[in-house]
Protein backbone atom coordinates (compact mmCIF):
# COMPACT_ATOMS: atom_id res chain seq x y z
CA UNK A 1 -32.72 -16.39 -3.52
CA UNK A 2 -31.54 -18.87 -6.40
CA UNK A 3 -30.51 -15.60 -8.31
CA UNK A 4 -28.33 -14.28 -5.41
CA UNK A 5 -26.50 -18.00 -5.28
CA UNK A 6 -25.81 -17.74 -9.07
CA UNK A 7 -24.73 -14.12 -9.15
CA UNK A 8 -22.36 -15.24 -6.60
CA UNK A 9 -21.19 -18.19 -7.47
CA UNK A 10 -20.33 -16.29 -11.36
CA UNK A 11 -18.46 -14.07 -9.41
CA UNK A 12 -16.14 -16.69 -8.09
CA UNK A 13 -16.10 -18.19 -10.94
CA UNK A 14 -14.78 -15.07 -12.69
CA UNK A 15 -12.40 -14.98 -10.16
CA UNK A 16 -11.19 -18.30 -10.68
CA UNK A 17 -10.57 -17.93 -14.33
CA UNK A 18 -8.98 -14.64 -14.34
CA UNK A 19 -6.24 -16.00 -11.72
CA UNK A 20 -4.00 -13.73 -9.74
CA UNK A 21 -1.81 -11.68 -12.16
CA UNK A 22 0.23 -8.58 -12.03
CA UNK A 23 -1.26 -5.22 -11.77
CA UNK A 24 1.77 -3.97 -13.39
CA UNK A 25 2.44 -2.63 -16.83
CA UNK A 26 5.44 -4.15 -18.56
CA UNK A 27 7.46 -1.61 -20.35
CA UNK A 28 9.91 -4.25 -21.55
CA UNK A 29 8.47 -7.59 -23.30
CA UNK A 30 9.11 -10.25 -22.55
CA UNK A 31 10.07 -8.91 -19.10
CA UNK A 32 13.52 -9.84 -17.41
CA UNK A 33 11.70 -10.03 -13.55
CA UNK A 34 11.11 -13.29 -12.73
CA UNK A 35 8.18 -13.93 -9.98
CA UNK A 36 9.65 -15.22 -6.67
CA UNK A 37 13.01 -14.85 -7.63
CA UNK A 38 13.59 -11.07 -8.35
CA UNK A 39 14.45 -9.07 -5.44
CA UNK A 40 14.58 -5.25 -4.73
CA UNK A 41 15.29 -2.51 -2.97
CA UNK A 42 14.20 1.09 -3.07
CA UNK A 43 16.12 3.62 -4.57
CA UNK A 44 13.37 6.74 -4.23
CA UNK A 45 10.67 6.89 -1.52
CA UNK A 46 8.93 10.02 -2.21
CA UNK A 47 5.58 10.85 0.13
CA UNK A 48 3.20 13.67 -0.04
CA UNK A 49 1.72 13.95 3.05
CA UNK A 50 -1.99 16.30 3.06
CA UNK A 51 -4.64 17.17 5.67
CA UNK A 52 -8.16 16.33 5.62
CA UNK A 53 -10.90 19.11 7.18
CA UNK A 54 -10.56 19.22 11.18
CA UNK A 55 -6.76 19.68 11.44
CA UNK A 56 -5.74 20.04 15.19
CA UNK A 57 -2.48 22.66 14.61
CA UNK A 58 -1.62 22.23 18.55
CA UNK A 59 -1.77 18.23 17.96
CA UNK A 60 1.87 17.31 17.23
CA UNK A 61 1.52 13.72 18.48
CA UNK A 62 0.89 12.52 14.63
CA UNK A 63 4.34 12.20 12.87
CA UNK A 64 5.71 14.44 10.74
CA UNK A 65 5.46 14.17 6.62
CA UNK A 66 9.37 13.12 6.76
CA UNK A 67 8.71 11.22 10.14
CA UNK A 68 5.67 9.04 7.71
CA UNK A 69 7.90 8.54 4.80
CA UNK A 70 10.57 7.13 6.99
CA UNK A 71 7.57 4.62 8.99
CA UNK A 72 6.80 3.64 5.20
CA UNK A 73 10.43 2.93 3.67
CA UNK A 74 10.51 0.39 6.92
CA UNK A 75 7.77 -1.17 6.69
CA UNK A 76 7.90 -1.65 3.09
CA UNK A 77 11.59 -2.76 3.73
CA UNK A 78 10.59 -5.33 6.28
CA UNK A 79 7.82 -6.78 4.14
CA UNK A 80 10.04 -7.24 1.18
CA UNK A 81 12.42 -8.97 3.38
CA UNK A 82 9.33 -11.13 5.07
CA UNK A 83 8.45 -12.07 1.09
CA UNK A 84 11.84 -13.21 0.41
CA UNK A 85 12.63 -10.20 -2.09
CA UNK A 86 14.91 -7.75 -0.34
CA UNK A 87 17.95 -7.23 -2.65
CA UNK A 88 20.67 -5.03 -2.75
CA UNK A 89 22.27 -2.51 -4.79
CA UNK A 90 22.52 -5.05 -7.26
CA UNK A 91 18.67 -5.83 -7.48
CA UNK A 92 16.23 -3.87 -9.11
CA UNK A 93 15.09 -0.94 -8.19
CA UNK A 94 12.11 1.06 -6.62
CA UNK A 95 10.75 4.29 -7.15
CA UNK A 96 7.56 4.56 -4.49
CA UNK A 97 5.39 7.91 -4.40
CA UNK A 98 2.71 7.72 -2.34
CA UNK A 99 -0.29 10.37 -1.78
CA UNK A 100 -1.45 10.31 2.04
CA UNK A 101 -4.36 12.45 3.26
CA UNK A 102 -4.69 12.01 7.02
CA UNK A 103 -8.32 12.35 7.69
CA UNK A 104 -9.39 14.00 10.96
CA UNK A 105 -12.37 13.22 13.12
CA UNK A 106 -14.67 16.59 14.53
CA UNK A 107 -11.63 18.13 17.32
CA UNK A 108 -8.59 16.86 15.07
CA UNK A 109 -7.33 14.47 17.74
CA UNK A 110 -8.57 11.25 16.44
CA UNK A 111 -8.28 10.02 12.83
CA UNK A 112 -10.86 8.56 10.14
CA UNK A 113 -9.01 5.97 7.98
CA UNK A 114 -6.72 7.92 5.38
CA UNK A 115 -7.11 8.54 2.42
CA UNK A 116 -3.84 7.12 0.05
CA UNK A 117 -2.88 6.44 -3.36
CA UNK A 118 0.74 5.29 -4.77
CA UNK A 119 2.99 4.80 -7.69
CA UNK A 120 5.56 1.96 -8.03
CA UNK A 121 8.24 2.12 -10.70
CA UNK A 122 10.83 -1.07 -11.54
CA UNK A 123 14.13 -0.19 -12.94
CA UNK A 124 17.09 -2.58 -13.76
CA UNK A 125 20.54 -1.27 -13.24
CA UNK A 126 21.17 0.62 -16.63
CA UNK A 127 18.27 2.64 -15.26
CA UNK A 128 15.85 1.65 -17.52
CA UNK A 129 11.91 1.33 -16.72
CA UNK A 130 10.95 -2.43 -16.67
CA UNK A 131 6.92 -1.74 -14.90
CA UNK A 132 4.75 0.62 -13.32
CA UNK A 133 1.92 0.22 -11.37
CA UNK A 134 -0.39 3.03 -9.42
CA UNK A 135 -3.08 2.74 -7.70
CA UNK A 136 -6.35 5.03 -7.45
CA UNK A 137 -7.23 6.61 -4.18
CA UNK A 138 -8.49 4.29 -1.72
CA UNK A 139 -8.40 3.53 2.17
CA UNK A 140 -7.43 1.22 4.47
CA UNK A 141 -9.17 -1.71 4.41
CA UNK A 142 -8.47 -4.53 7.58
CA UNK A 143 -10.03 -8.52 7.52
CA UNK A 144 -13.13 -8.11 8.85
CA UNK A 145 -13.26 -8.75 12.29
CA UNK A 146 -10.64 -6.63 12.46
CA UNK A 147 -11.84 -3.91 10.35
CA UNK A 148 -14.90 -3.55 12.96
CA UNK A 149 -12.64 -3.42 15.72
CA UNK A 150 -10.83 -0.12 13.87
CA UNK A 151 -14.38 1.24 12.81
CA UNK A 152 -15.39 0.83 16.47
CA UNK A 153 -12.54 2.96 17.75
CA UNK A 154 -12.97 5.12 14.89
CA UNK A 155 -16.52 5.81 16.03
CA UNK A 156 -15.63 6.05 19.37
CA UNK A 157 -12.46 8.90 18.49
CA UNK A 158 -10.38 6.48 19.99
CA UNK A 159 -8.17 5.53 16.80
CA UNK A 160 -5.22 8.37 16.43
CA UNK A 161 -1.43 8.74 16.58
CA UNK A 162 -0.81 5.59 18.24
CA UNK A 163 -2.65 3.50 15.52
CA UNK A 164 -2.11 5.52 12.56
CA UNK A 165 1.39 2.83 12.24
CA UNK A 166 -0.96 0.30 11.92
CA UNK A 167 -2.39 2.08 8.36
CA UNK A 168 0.55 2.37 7.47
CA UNK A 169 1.79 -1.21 7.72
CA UNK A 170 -1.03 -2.24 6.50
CA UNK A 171 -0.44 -0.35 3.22
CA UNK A 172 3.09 -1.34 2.44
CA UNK A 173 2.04 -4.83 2.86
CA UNK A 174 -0.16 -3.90 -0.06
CA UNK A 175 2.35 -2.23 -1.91
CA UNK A 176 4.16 -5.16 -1.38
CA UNK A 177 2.15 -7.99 -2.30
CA UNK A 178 1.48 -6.63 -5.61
CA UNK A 179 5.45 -7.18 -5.94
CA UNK A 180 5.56 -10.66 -4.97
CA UNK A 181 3.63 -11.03 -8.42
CA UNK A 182 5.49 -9.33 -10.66
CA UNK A 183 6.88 -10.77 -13.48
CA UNK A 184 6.72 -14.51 -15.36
């Protein structure tokens, strides 16, 4: 018991010390983006959309690969503009490729979380590459009452078109929040 409390209490501690920094590499030091103040836009939203075993082909309720890149440009959009970095023309600039595999349950009508991975590159207006960040492949992951709520329906192969927005969201707001940290 006392060896669970102090394995757990060095893990906060860990996390303590390390802080909250950037996930991104700098290509330029000292780097020009200053946290909370930068703002962006995206210049290049590429997606890559794949299917997981269990495919229904006479399912076309789930959107299209162009009709997914489009639900993540807005989404992302609308959380850079909830952060308080949405910029212009004039701001720097993102280049976002994301890898989603859409993950079927047995009948290919209802969906297991997906499968996703992504690349986000910072470039100032001379075009030049200022950070980079990507991300292994991972799933969705919700707080946790809520996360049993989506394994529930996911169990229950009640969690598909309809919800699959909600993923989505839920990974631009990722995307996202490893923005609002960028830079000093």
């Amino acid at each position: 018991m006392k060896k669970a409390i102090f394995s757990s209490l060095g893990v906060i501690l860990t996390l303590m010390i390390s802080g909250c920094g950037s996930v991104y590499t700098y290509s330029v030091k000292p780097t020009p983006i200053k946290q909370g103040e930068s703002k962006y836009t995206i210049r290049d939203m590429n997606l890559k959309l794949s299917h997981g075993d269990g495919r229904n082909l006479e399912n076309t309720t789930f959107k299209t690969e162009d009709e997914l890149k489009e639900s993540f440009s807005s989404f992302i959009k609308v959380a850079l503009e909830e952060n308080s970095i949405l910029g212009d023309n004039k701001s720097y600039q993102l280049d976002i490729s994301v890898n989603y595999t859409r993950t079927y349950k047995y009948g290919g009508n209802a969906l297991n979380k997906p499968r996703v991975s992504y690349e986000v590159k910072v470039y100032d207006s001379n075009n030049d590459l200022l950070a980079k960040h990507s991300t292994g492949e991972f799933t969705t992951r919700y707080a946790s009452l809520m996360d049993t709520y989506v394994n529930a329906q996911i169990i229950a192969f009640t969690w598909d078109a309809e919800d699959e927005p909600k993923d989505v969201q839920l990974i631009s707001n990722l995307l996202v929040k490893d923005l609002v940290e960028l830079g000093d």
